[in-house]
Protein backbone atom coordinates (compact mmCIF):
# COMPACT_ATOMS: atom_id res chain seq x y z
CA UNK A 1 58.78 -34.15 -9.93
CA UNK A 2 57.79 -33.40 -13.39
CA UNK A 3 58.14 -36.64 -15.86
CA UNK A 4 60.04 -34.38 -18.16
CA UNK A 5 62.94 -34.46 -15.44
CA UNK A 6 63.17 -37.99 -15.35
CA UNK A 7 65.74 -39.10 -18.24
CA UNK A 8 67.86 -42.06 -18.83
CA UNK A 9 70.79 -42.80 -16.56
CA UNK A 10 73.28 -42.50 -19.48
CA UNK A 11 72.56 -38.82 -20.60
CA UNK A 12 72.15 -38.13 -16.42
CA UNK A 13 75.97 -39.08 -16.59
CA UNK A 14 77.06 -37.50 -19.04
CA UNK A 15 75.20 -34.27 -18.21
CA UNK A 16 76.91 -34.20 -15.05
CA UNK A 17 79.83 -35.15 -16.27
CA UNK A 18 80.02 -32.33 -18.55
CA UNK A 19 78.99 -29.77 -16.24
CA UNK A 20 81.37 -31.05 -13.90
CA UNK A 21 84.13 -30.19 -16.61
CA UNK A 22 82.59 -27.02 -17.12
CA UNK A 23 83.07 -26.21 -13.73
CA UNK A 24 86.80 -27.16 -13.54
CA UNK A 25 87.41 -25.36 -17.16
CA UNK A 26 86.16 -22.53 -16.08
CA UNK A 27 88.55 -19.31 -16.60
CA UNK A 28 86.88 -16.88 -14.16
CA UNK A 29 87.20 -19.43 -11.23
CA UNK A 30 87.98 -17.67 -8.15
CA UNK A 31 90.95 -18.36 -6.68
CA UNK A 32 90.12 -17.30 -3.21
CA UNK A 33 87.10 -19.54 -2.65
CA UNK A 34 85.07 -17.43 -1.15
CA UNK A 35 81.70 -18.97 -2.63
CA UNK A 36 79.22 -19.90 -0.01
CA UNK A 37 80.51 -23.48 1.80
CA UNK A 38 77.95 -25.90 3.22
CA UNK A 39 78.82 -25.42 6.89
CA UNK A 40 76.42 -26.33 9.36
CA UNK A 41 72.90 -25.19 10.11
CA UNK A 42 74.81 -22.61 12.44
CA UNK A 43 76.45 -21.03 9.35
CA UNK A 44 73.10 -19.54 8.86
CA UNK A 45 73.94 -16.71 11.33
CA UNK A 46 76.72 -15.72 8.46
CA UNK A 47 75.93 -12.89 5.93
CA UNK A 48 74.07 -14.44 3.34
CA UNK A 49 75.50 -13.26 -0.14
CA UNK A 50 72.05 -12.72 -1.74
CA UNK A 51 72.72 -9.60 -3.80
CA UNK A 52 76.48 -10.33 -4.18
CA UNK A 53 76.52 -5.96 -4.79
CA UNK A 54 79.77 -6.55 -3.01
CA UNK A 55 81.19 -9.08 -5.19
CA UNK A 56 80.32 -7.54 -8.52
CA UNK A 57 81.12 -3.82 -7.31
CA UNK A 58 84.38 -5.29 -7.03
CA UNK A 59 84.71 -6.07 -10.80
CA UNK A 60 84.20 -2.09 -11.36
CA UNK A 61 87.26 0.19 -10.96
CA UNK A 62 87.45 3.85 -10.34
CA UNK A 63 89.00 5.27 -13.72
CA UNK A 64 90.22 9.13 -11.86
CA UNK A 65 87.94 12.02 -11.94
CA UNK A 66 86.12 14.07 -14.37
CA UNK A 67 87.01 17.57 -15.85
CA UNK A 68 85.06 18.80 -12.64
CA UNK A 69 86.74 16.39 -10.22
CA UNK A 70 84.36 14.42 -9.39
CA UNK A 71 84.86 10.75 -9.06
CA UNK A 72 83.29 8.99 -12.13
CA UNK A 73 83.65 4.71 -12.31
CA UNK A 74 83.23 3.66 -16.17
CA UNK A 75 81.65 0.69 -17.10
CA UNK A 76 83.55 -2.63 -17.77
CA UNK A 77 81.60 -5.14 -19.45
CA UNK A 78 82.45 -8.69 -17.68
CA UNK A 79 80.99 -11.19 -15.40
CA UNK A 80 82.32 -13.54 -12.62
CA UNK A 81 81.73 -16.86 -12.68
CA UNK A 82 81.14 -18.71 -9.09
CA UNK A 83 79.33 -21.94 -7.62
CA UNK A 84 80.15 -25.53 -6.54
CA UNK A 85 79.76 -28.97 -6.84
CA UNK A 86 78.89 -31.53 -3.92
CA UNK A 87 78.87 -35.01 -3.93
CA UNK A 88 76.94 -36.29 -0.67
CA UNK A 89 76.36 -40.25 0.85
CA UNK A 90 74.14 -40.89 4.06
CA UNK A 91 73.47 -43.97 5.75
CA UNK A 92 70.57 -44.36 7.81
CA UNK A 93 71.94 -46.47 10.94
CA UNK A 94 68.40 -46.46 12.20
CA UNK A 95 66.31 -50.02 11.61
CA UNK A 96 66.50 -50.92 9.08
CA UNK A 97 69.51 -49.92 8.57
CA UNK A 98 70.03 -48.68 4.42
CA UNK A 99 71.93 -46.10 2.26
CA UNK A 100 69.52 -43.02 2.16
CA UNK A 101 71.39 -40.48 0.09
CA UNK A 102 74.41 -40.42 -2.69
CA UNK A 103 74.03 -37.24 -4.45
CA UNK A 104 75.47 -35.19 -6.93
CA UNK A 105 74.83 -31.70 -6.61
CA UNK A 106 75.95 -28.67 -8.68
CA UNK A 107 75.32 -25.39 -8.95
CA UNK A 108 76.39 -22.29 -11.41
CA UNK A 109 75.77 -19.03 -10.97
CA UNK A 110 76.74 -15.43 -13.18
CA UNK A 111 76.98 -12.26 -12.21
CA UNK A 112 76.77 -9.48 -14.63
CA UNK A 113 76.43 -5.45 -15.13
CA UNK A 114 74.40 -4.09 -18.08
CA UNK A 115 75.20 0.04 -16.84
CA UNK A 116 76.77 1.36 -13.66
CA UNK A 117 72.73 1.28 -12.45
CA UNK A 118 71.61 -1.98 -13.67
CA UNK A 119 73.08 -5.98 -12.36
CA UNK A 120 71.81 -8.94 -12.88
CA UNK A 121 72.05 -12.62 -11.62
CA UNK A 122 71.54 -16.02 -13.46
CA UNK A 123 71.83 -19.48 -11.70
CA UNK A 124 70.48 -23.19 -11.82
CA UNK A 125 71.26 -26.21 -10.06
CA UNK A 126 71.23 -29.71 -11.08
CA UNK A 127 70.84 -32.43 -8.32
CA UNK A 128 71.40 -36.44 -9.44
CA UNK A 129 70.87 -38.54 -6.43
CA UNK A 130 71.91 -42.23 -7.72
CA UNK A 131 70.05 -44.09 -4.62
CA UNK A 132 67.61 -44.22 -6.20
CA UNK A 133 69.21 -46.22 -9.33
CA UNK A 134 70.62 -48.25 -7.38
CA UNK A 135 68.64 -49.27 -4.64
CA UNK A 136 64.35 -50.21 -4.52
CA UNK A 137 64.32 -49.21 -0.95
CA UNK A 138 62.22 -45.81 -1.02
CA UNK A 139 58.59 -46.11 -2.61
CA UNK A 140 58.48 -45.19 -6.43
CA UNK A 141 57.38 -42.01 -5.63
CA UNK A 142 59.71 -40.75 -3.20
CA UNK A 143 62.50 -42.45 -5.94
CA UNK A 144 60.57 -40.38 -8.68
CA UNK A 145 60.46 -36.83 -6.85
CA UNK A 146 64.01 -37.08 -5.72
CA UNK A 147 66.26 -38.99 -8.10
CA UNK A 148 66.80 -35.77 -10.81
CA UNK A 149 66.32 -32.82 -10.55
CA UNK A 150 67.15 -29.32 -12.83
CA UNK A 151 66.17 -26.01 -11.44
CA UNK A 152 66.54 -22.17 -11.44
CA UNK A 153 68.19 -20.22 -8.34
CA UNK A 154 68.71 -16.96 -8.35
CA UNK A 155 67.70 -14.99 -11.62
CA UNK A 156 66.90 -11.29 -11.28
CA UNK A 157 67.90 -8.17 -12.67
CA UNK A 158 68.45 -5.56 -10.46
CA UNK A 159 67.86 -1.02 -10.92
CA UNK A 160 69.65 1.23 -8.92
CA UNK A 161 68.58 5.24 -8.60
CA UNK A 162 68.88 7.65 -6.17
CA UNK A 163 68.30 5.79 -2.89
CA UNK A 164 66.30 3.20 -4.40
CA UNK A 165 66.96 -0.42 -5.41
CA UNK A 166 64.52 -2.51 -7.29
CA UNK A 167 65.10 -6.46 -7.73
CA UNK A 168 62.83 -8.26 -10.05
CA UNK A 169 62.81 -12.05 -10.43
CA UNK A 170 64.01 -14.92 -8.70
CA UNK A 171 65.24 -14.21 -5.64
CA UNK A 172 65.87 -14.68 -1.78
CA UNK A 173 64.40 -12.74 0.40
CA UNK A 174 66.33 -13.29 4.53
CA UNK A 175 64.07 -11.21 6.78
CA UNK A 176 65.83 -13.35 9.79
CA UNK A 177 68.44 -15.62 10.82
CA UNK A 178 68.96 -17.81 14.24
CA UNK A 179 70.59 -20.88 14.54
CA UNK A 180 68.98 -23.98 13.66
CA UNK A 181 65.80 -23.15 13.21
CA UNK A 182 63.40 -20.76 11.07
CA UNK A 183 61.66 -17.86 13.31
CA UNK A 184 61.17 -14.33 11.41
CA UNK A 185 62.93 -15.82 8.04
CA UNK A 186 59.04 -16.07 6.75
CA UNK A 187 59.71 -14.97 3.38
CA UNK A 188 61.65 -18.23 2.13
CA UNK A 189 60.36 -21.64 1.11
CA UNK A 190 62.07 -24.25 1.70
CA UNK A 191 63.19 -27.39 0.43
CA UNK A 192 62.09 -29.51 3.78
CA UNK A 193 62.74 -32.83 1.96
CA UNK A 194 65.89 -33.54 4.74
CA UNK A 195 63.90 -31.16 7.36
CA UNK A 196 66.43 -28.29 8.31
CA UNK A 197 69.63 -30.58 8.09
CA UNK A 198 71.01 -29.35 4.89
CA UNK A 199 72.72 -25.96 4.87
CA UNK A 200 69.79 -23.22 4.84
CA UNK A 201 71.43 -21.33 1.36
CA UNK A 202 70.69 -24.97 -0.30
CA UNK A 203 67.36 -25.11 1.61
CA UNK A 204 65.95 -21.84 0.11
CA UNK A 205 63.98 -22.13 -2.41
CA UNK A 206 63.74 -18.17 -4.08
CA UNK A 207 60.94 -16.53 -4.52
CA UNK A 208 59.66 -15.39 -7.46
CA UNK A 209 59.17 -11.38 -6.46
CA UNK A 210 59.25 -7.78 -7.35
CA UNK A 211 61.45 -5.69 -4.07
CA UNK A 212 61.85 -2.46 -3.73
CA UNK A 213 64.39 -1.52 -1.20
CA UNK A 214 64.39 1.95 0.07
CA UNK A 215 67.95 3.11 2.07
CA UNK A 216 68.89 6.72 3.62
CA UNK A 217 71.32 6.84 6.35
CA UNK A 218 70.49 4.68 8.71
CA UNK A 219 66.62 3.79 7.89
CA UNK A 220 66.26 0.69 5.67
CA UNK A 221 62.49 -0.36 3.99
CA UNK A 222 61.89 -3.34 2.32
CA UNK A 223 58.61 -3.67 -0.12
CA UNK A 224 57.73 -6.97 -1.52
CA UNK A 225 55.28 -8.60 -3.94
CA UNK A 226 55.16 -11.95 -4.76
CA UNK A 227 52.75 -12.92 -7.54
CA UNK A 228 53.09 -16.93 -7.64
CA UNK A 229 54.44 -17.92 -4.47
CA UNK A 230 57.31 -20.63 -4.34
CA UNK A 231 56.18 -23.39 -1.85
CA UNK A 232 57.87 -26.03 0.59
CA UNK A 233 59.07 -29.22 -1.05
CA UNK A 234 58.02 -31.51 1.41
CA UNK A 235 59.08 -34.80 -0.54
CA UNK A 236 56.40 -37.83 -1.08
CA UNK A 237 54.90 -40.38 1.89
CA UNK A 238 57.43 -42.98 2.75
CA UNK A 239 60.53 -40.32 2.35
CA UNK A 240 62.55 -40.63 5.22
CA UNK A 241 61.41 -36.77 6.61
CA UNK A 242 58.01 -36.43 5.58
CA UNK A 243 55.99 -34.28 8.15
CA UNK A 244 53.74 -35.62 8.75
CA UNK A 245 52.77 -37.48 12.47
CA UNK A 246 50.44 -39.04 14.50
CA UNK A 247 50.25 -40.37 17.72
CA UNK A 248 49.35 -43.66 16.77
CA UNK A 249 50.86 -45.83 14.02
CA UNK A 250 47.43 -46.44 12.20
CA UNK A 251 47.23 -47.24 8.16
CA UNK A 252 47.08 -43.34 6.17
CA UNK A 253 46.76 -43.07 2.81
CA UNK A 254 47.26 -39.19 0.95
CA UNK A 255 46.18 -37.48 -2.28
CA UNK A 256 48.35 -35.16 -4.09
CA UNK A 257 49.76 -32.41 -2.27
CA UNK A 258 46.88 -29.14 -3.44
CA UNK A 259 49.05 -26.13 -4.37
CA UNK A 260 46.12 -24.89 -6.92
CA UNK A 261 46.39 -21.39 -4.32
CA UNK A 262 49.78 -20.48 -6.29
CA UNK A 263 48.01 -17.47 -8.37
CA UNK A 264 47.92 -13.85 -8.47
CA UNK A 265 44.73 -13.80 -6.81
CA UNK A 266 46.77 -15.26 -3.93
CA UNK A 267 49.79 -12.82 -4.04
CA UNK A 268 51.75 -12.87 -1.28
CA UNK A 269 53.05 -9.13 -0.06
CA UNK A 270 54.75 -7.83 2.90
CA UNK A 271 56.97 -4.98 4.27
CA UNK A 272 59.85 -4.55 6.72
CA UNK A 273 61.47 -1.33 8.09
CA UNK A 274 64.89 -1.66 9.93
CA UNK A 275 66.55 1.25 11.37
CA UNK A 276 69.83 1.60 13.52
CA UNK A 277 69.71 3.27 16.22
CA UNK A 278 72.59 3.99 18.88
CA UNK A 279 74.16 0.56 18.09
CA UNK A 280 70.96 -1.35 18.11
CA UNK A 281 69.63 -2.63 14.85
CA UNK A 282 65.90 -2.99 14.85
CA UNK A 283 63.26 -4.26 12.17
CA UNK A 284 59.44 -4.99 12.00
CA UNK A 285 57.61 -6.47 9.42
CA UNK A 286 54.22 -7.32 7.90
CA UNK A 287 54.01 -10.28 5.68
CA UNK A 288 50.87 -11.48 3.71
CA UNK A 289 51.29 -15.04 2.26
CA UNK A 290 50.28 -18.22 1.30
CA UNK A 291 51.28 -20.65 4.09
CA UNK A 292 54.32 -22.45 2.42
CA UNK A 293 54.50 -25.09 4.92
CA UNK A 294 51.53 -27.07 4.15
CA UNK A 295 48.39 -28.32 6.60
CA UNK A 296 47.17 -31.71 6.25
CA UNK A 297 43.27 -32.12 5.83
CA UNK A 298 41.70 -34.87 7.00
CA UNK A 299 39.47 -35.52 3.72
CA UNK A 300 37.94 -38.83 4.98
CA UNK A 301 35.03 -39.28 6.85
CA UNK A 302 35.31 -40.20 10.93
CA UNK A 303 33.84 -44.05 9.74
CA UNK A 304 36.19 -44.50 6.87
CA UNK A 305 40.20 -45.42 6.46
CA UNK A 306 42.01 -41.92 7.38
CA UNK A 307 42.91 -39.88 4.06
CA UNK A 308 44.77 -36.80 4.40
CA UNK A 309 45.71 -33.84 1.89
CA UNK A 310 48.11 -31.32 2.41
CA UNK A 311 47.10 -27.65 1.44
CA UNK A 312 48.59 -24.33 1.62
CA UNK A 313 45.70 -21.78 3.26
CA UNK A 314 46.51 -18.00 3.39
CA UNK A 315 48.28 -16.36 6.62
CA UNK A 316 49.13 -13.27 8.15
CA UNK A 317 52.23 -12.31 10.40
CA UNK A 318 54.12 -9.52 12.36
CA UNK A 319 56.74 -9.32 13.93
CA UNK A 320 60.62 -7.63 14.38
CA UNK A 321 63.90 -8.35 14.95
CA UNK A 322 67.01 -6.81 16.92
CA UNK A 323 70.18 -7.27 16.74
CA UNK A 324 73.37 -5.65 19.25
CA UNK A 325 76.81 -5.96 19.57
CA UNK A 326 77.49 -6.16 23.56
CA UNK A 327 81.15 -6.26 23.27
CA UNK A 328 81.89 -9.89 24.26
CA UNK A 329 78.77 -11.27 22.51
CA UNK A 330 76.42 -10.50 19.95
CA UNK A 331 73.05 -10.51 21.14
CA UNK A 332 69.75 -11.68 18.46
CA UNK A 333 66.41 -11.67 18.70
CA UNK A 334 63.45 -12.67 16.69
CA UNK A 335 59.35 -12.53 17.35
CA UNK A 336 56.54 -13.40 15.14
CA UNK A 337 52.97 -13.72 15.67
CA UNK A 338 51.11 -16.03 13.08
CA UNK A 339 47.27 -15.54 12.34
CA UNK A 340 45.17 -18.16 10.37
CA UNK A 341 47.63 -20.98 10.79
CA UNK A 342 45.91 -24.68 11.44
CA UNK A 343 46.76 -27.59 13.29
CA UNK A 344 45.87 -30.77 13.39
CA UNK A 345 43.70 -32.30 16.25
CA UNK A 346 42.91 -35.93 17.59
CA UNK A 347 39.37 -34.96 18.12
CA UNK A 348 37.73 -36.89 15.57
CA UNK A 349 34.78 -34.22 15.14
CA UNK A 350 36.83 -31.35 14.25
CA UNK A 351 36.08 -30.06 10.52
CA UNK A 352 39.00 -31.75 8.57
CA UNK A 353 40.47 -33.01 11.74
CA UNK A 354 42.08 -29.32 12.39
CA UNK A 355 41.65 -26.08 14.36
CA UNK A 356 43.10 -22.94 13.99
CA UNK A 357 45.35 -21.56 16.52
CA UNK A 358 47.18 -17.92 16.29
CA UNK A 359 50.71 -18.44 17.41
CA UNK A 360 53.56 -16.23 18.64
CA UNK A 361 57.26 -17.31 18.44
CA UNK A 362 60.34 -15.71 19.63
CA UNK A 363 63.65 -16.97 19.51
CA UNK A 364 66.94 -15.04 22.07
CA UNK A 365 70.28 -15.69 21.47
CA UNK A 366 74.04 -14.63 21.95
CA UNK A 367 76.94 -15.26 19.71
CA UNK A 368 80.28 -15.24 21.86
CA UNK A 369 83.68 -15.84 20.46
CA UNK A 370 86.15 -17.48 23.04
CA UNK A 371 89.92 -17.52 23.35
CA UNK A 372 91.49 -19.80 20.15
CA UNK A 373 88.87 -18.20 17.65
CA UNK A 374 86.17 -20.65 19.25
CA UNK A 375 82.56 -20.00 18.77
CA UNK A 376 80.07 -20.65 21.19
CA UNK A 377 76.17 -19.86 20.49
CA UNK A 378 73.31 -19.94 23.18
CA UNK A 379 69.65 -20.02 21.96
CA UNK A 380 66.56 -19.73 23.94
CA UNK A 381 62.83 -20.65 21.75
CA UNK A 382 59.50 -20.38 22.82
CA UNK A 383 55.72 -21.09 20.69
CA UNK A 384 52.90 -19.41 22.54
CA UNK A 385 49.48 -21.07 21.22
CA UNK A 386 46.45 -18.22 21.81
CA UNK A 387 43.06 -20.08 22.81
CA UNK A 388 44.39 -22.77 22.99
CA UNK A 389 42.86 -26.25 22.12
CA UNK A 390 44.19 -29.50 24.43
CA UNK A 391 43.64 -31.91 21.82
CA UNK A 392 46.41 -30.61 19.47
CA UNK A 393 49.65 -32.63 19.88
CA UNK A 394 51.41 -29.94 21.50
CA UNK A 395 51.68 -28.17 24.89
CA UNK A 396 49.95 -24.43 25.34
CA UNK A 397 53.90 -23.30 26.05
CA UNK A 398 56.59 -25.21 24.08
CA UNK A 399 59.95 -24.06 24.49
CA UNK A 400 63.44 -25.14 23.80
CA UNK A 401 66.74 -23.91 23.62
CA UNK A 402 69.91 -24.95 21.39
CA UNK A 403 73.96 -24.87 21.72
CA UNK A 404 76.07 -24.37 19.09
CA UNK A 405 80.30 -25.05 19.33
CA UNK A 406 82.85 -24.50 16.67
CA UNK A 407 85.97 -24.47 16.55
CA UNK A 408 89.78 -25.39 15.14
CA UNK A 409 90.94 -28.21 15.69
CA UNK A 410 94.48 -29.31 14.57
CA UNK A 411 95.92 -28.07 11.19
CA UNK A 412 93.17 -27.86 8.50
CA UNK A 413 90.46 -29.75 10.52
CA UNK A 414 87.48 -27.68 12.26
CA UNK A 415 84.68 -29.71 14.68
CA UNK A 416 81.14 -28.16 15.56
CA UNK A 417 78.39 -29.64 17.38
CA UNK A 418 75.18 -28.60 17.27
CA UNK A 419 72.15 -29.84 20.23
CA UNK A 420 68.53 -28.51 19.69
CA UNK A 421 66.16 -30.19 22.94
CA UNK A 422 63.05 -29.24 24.11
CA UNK A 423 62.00 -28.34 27.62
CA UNK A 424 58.77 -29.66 27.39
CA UNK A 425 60.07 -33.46 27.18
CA UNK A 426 62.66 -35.97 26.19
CA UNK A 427 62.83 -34.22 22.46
CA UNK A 428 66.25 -33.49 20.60
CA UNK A 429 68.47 -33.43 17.66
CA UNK A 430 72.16 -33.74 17.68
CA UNK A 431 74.54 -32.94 15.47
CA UNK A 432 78.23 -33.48 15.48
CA UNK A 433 80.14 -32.55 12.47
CA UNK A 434 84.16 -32.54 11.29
CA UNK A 435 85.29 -30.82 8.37
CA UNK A 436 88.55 -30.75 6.74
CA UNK A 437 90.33 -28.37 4.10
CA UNK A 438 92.51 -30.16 2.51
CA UNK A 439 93.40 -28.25 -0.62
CA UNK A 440 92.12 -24.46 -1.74
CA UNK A 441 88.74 -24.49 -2.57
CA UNK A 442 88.51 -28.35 -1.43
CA UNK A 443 86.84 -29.56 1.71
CA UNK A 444 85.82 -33.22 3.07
CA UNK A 445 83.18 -33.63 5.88
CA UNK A 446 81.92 -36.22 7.92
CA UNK A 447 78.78 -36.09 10.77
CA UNK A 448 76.08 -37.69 11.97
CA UNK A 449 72.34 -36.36 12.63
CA UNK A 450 70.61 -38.26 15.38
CA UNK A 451 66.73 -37.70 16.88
CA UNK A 452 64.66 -38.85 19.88
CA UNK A 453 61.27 -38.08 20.78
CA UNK A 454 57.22 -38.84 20.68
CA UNK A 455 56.17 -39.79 17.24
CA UNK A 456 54.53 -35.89 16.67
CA UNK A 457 57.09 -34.05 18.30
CA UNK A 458 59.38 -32.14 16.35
CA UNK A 459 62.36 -33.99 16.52
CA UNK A 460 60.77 -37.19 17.66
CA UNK A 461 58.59 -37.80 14.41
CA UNK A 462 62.42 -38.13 12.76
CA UNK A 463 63.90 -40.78 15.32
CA UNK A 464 63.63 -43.62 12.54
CA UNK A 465 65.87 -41.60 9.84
CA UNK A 466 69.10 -41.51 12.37
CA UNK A 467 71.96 -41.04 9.90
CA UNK A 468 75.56 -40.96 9.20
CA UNK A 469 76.93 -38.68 6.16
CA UNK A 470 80.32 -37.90 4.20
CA UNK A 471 80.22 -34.65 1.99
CA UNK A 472 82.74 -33.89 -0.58
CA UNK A 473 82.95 -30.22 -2.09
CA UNK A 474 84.91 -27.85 -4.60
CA UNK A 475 83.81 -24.14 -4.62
CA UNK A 476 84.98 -21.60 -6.64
C-alpha cells in the first residue's frame, strides 16, 4: 500500500466517521434496499448490477408523444445515490488462535445522465481495518498493505447509438459466473487478500478499459481493450491467505511482487459473442492478457536459501459458456483453455523452478429451486493439464465438485451452506453462514470458513487461517 494511504488514527476516525454520516444524511437513499448485499460466494450466480442501465433508466419518465406520435422521453437532470457500509470481525480459531479482521468498509457510488445517450458512474471505497492498530500480530507489512485503504470502483462514462454501447473507464467486465469459484470470469482481478471468501462484487477489482458492446436481436458482441491492466492483490508474506505453498515447510524469503508488465505495450484485449438461440444462451470468447494471478519465480540459485518473486507473464485463453433453463433447474456451463500459464515444480533444475503447462477448465452446474423457496446448487469442476509434468504439485486430472443450500429459516433469518471438496484427496472448504434482517436495509451475519488439506492444495494451503466472522451492514 502506498505510504500516502497510511495516516494517523485520529483523521482515519474521523474520516469514517464523517462518511458514515454522509451515508445516513443522504436524501436520495433508497428506500427499497435493493443495493447489492454481501451474500455468500453463491450470490455470485445473481445478476451482477454492473451497468445499473436498469436503475438509472428508471429515473427517466416518458413525457407523451410528439406532434408525430411518436414516443419521445425528455431529459431530467438528477442522480441516485446508492452504496453501503460494513463493519466486519473474524477470529482465527486455528493455532494460534487471534483476531484476524475488524473492518470498516464503505462504499459510495453515483449514477448520473448527461443526454438521453450518454450515463455515467462514479464510486470509491474506503476500507479501515483497526487490527492492525490494535494488535502486533501480522508482520509490518501485511499491517501496512491492509490497515487503510482509499480507492476508485466503478468510474466510466457510458455512449449509446444505434445498436451500439461504448463504456470507457473503470469498470467490471463478468464474462462468467459459477458458484464458488472463478472459471470463464477471466476478465476481473481480484482482490485475493481473503482468497474467494469475501463476496465476489467486493472481490472485483475493475478494470481500467475501453468496451464496445454490439446488440441486435438476439446476437450480443463484446469488444474490449484494456491499456494498463488492474492486477490481483495478493496481500504481503505472513498474511493469513497468501498463495503461496510448498510441500515442505523450509525458510523462503520474497522480493517485491514485479508488476513493471502493467503498460500499453502489454494491453490486454479480448472479445466475446453470445447469441440465444431456441432457449439456449451461448457465448465464446478470446481474451489476451496479462496473467493477473501472479507466478512465483524461483530467483535463487539451487545452492542458496530459496528466494521467490511473483510476476505477472502474458496469457492467452478461449473458451464459451451456456446457459438453459430446463424447467425445474437451470443448467450452467463454463470452459476455458489457458496457454502460457506456469507452474511451479519441485525439480530443482527447472529454469526458475517452473514449467509451463496449457490448461483446460470446465465447470457444470444446475440451479434448482425446491418447495419453501429453497435453493439447492450442484457443481461439477475439472483442470485438465496438457503435457503434463509429474513434478508439479498437482494431479494430470484434478476435479471437484461443490453444494450450495439456501434457504428461510424462521421469520427474518435465512441459513446457507456452502462445501467445495476435491475428488482427488482429502481437500475442502466449508462454509456455513446465518443471516438476519432485522430492520429495512439492515442485516447481521454470522459464519464460519473452515479448510483441510496438503500444504499446496487449494484449500489445504489455507487450513491454518480457520475462522469465525460477524458482519454488520446498512445498504441503501
Amino acid at each position: 500500500m502506498p505510504d500516502f494511504f497510511k495516516i494517523p488514527g485520529n483523521i482515519t476516525a474521523s474520516l469514517l466517521s464523517l462518511l458514515l454520516m454522509l451515508l445516513g444524511a443522504t436524501p436520495q437513499c433508497n428506500a427499497a434496499g435493493d443495493a447489492p448485499l454481501p451474500l455468500s460466494l453463491a450470490d455470485q450466480t445473481r445478476p451482477i448490477r454492473i451497468a445499473q442501465a436498469g436503475a438509472l433508466d428508471d429515473l427517466f419518465a416518458d413525457d407523451g408523444q410528439d406532434s408525430s406520435g411518436s414516443s419521445q422521453q425528455r431529459f431530467k437532470q438528477t442522480s441516485s445515490w446508492r452504496g453501503f457500509s460494513q463493519l466486519e470481525f473474524a477470529e482465527t480459531i486455528a493455532r494460534p488462535k487471534h483476531a484476524s479482521k475488524l473492518r470498516l468498509r464503505s462504499e459510495l457510488s453515483n449514477l448520473g445522465q448527461l443526454s438521453a445517450n450518454v450515463k455515467w458512474k462514479l464510486g470509491a471505497r474506503i476500507d479501515y481495518d483497526a487490527i492492525h492498530d490494535l494488535s502486533d500480530f501480522y508482520p509490518h507489512q501485511v499491517r501496512h498493505d491492509q490497515r487503510f485503504e482509499l480507492f476508485l470502483r466503478e468510474n466510466y462514462l457510458d455512449v449509446s447509438v444505434a445498436d451500439f454501447d461504448v463504456r470507457i473507464g473503470r469498470q467490471h467486465i463478468v464474462w462468467g459466473e459459477m458458484v464458488g469459484l472463478f472459471f470463464a470470469d477471466v476478465v476481473s482481478a481480484r482482490d485475493m487478500r481473503e482468497f474467494v471468501l469475501p463476496d465476489f462484487d467486493i472481490m472485483r477489482i475493475p478494470q481500467w478499459a475501453v468496451r464496445t458492446e454490439y446488440t441486435k436481436n438476439d446476437f450480443h458482441a463484446d469488444l474490449i481493450w484494456i491499456p494498463f491492466a488492474s492486477l490481483d492483490e495478493i496481500g504481503r508474506p505472513g498474511g493469513d491467505f497468501y498463495p503461496f505453498a510448498l510441500p515442505n515447510a523450509v525458510p523462503v524469503t520474497f522480493l517485491k511482487e514485479d508488476r513493471s508488465g502493467r503498460n500499453v505495450a502489454n494491453s490486454n484485449y479480448g472479445i466475446r459473442l453470445s447469441q440465444l438461440m431456441h432457449g439456449w444462451d451461448i457465448s465464446a470468447f478470446y481474451y489476451h492478457s496479462l496473467d493477473a494471478a501472479p507466478t512465483f519465480h524461483r530467483i535463487s540459485q539451487v545452492w542458496e536459501p530459496l528466494l521467490f518473486q511473483a510476476r505477472h507473464n502474458e496469457i492467452d485463453q478461449a473458451g464459451g459458456t451456456v446457459t438453459k433453463d430446463l424447467g425445474t433447474a437451470v443448467l450452467k456451463g463454463e470452459f476455458v483453455y489457458t496457454h502460457g500459464r506456469r507452474f511451479n515444480v519441485i525439480r530443482p533444475t527447472a529454469l526458475d523452478g517452473l514449467v509451463r503447462q496449457d490448461t483446460i477448465d470446465y465447470a457444470l452446474g444446475l440451479d434448482f429451486t425446491l418447495p419453501l423457496d429453497v435453493r439447492l446448487n450442484l457443481q461439477f469442476f475439472q483442470r485438465a493439464y496438457l503435457d503434463y509434468d509429474r513434478d508439479i504439485f498437482q494431479d494430470r486430472l484434478e476435479s471437484g465438485g461443490s453444494i450450495f443450500l439456501q434457504g428461510d429459516l424462521w421469520r427474518n433469518f435465512q441459513g446457507q451452506v456452502l462445501l467445495i471438496r476435491s475428488f482427488n484427496r482429502d481437500e475442502w472448504m466449508l462454509r456455513p453462514r446465518l443471516t438476519w434482517n432485522f430492520s429495512r436495509n439492515w442485516k447481521l451475519a454470522a459464519g464460519a470458513d473452515i479448510f483441510n488439506g496438503p500444504a499446496t492444495g487449494l484449500f489445504g494451503r489455507f487450513d491454518h487461517s480457520d475462522r469465525v466472522y460477524t458482519e454488520l451492514r446498512f445498504s441503501f
